[in-house]
C-alpha atoms as a PDB file:
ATOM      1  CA  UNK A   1      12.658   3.935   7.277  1.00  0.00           C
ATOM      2  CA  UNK A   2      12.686   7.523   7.453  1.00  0.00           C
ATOM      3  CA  UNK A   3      11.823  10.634   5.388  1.00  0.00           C
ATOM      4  CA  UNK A   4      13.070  10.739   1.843  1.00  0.00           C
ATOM      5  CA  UNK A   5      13.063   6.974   1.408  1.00  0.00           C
ATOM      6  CA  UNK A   6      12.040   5.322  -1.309  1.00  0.00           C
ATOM      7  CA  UNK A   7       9.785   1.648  -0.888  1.00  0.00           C
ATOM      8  CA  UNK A   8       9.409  -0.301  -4.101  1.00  0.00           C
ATOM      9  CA  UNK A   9       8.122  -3.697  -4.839  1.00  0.00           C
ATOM     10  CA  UNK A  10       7.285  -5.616  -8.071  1.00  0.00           C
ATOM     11  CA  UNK A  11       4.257  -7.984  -8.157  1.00  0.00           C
ATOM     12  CA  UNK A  12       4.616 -11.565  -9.572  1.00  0.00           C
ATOM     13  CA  UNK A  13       5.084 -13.378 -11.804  1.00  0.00           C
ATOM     14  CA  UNK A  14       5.947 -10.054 -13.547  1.00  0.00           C
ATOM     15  CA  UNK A  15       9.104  -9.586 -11.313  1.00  0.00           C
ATOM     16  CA  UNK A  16      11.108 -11.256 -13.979  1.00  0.00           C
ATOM     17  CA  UNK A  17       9.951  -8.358 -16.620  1.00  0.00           C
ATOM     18  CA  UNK A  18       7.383 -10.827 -18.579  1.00  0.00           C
ATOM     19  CA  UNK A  19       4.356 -12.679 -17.983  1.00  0.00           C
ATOM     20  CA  UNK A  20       4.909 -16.494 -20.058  1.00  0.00           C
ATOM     21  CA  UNK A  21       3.090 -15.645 -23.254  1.00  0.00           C
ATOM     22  CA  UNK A  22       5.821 -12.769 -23.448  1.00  0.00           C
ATOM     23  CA  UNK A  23       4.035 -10.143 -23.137  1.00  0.00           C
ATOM     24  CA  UNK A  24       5.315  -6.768 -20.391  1.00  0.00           C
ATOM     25  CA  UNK A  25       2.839  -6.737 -17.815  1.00  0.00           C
ATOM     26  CA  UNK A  26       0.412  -3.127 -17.910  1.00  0.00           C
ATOM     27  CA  UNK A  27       1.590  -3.288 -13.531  1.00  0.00           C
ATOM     28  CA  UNK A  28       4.177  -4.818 -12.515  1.00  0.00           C
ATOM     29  CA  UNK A  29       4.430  -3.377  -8.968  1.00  0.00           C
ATOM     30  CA  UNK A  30       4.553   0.424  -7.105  1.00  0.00           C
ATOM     31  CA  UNK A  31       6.789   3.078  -5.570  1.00  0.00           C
ATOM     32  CA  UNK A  32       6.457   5.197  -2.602  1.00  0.00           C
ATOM     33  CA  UNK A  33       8.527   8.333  -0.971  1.00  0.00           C
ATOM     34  CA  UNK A  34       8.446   8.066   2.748  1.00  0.00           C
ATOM     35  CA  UNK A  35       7.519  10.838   4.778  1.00  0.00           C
ATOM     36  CA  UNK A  36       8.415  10.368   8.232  1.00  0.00           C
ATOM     37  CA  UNK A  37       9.063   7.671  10.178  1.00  0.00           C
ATOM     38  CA  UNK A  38       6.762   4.778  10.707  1.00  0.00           C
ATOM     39  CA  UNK A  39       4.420   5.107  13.766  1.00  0.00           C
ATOM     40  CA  UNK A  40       2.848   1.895  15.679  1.00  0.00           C
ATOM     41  CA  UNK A  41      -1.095   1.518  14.785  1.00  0.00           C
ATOM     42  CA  UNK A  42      -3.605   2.768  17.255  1.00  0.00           C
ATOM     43  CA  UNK A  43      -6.291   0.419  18.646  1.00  0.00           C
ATOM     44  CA  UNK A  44      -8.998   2.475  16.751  1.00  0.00           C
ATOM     45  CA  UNK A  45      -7.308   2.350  13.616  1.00  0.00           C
ATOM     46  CA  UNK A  46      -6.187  -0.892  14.300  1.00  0.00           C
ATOM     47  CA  UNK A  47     -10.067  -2.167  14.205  1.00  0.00           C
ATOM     48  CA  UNK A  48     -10.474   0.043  11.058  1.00  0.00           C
ATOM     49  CA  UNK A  49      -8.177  -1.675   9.327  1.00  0.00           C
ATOM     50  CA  UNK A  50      -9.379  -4.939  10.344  1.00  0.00           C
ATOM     51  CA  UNK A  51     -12.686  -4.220   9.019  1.00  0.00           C
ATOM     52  CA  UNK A  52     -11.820  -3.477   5.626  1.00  0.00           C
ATOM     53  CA  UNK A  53      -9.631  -6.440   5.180  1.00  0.00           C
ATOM     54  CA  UNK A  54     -12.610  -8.387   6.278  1.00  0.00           C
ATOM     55  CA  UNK A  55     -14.953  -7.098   3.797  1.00  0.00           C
ATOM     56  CA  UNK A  56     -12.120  -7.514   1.044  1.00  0.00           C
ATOM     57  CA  UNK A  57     -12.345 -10.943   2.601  1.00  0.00           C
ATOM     58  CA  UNK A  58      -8.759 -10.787   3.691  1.00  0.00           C
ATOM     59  CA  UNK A  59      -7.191 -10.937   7.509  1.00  0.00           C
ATOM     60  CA  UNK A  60      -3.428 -10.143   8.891  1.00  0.00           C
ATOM     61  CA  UNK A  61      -0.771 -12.647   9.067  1.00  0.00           C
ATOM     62  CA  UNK A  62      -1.354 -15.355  11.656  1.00  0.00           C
ATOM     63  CA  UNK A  63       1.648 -14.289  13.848  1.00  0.00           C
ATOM     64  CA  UNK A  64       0.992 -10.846  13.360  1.00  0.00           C
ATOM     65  CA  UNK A  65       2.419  -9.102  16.462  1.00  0.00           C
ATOM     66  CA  UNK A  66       2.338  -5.163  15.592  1.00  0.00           C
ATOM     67  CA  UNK A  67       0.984  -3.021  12.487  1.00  0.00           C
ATOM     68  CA  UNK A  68       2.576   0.049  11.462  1.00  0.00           C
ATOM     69  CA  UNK A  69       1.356   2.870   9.469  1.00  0.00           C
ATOM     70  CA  UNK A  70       4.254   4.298   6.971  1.00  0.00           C
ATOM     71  CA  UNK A  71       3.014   8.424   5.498  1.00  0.00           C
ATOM     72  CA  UNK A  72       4.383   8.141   2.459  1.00  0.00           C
ATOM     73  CA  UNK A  73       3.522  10.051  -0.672  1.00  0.00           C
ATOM     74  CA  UNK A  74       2.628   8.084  -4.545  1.00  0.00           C
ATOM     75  CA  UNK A  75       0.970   8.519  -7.532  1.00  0.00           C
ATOM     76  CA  UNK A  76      -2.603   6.101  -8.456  1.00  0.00           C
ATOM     77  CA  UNK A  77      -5.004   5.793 -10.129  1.00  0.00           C
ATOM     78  CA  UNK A  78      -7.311   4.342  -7.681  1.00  0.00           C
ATOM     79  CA  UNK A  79      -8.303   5.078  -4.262  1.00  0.00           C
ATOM     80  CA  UNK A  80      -6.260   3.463  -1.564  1.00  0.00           C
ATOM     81  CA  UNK A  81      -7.743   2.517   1.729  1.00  0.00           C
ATOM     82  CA  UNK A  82      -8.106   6.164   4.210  1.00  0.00           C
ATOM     83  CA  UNK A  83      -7.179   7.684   1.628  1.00  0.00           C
ATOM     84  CA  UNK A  84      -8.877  11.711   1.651  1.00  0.00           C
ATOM     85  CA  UNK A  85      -6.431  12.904  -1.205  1.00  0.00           C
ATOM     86  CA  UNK A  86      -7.893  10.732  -4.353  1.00  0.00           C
ATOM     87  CA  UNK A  87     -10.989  10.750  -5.508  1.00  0.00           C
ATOM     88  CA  UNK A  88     -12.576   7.192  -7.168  1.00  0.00           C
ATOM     89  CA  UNK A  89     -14.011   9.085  -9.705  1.00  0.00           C
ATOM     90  CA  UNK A  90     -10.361  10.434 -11.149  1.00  0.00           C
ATOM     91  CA  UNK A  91      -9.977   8.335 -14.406  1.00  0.00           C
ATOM     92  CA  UNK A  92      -6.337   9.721 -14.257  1.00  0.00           C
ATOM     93  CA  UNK A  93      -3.254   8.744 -11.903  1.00  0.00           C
ATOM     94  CA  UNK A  94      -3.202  11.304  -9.050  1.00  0.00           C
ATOM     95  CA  UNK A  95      -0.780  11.740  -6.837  1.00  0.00           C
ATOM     96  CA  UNK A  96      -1.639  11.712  -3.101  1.00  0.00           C
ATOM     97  CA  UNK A  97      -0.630  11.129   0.523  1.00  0.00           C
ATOM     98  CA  UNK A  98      -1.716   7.683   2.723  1.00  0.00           C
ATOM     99  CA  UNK A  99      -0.396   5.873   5.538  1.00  0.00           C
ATOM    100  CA  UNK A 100       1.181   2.920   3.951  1.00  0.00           C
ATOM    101  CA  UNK A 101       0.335  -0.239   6.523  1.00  0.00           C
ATOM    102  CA  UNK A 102       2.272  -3.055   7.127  1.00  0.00           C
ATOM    103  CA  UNK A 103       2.392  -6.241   9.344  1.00  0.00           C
ATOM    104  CA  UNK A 104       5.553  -7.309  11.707  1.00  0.00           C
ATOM    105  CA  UNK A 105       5.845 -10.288  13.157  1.00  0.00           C
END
């Protein structure tokens, strides 16, 4: 990945455009624009990051063997974890910049 990309996902079961009664789903996933290029998480961060998964009672994939932090910019309506440019108290979507984490294996 590199600058100008765009990351999107959908969440399920709402990948398919409906939940089973029929109705759309209110979020059916997210979309990012990448920065820069992913960089390898620090062992400080690293321990961060393991904290808060812990408290949201939550832990890395078993064979986890690196993390990477992606910059990326979005728009939310919530807080994201380390996140200095949105404010919980916003009842509006904001848009904001965050290092976007993920697992390799």
């Amino acid at each position: 990945m590199t600058a100008g990309d765009v990351v999107s996902w959908c969440q399920n079961p709402y990948c398919a455009g409906a939940q089973k009664d029929g109705a759309h789903a209110d979020n059916t996933g997210h979309i990012m624009l990448v920065t820069s290029a992913p960089q390898p998480v620090q062992a400080e961060a690293y321990s961060r990051l393991l904290a808060t998964l812990k408290k949201k009672q939550s832990t890395l994939p078993p064979a986890t063997k690196a993390v990477y932090s992606l910059p990326v910019v979005d728009s939310s309506g919530t807080k994201h974890y380390d996140d200095p440019t949105r404010s919980k108290a916003e009842a509006t979507s904001r848009v904001g910049t965050v290092g976007f984490y993920f697992a390799v294996d």
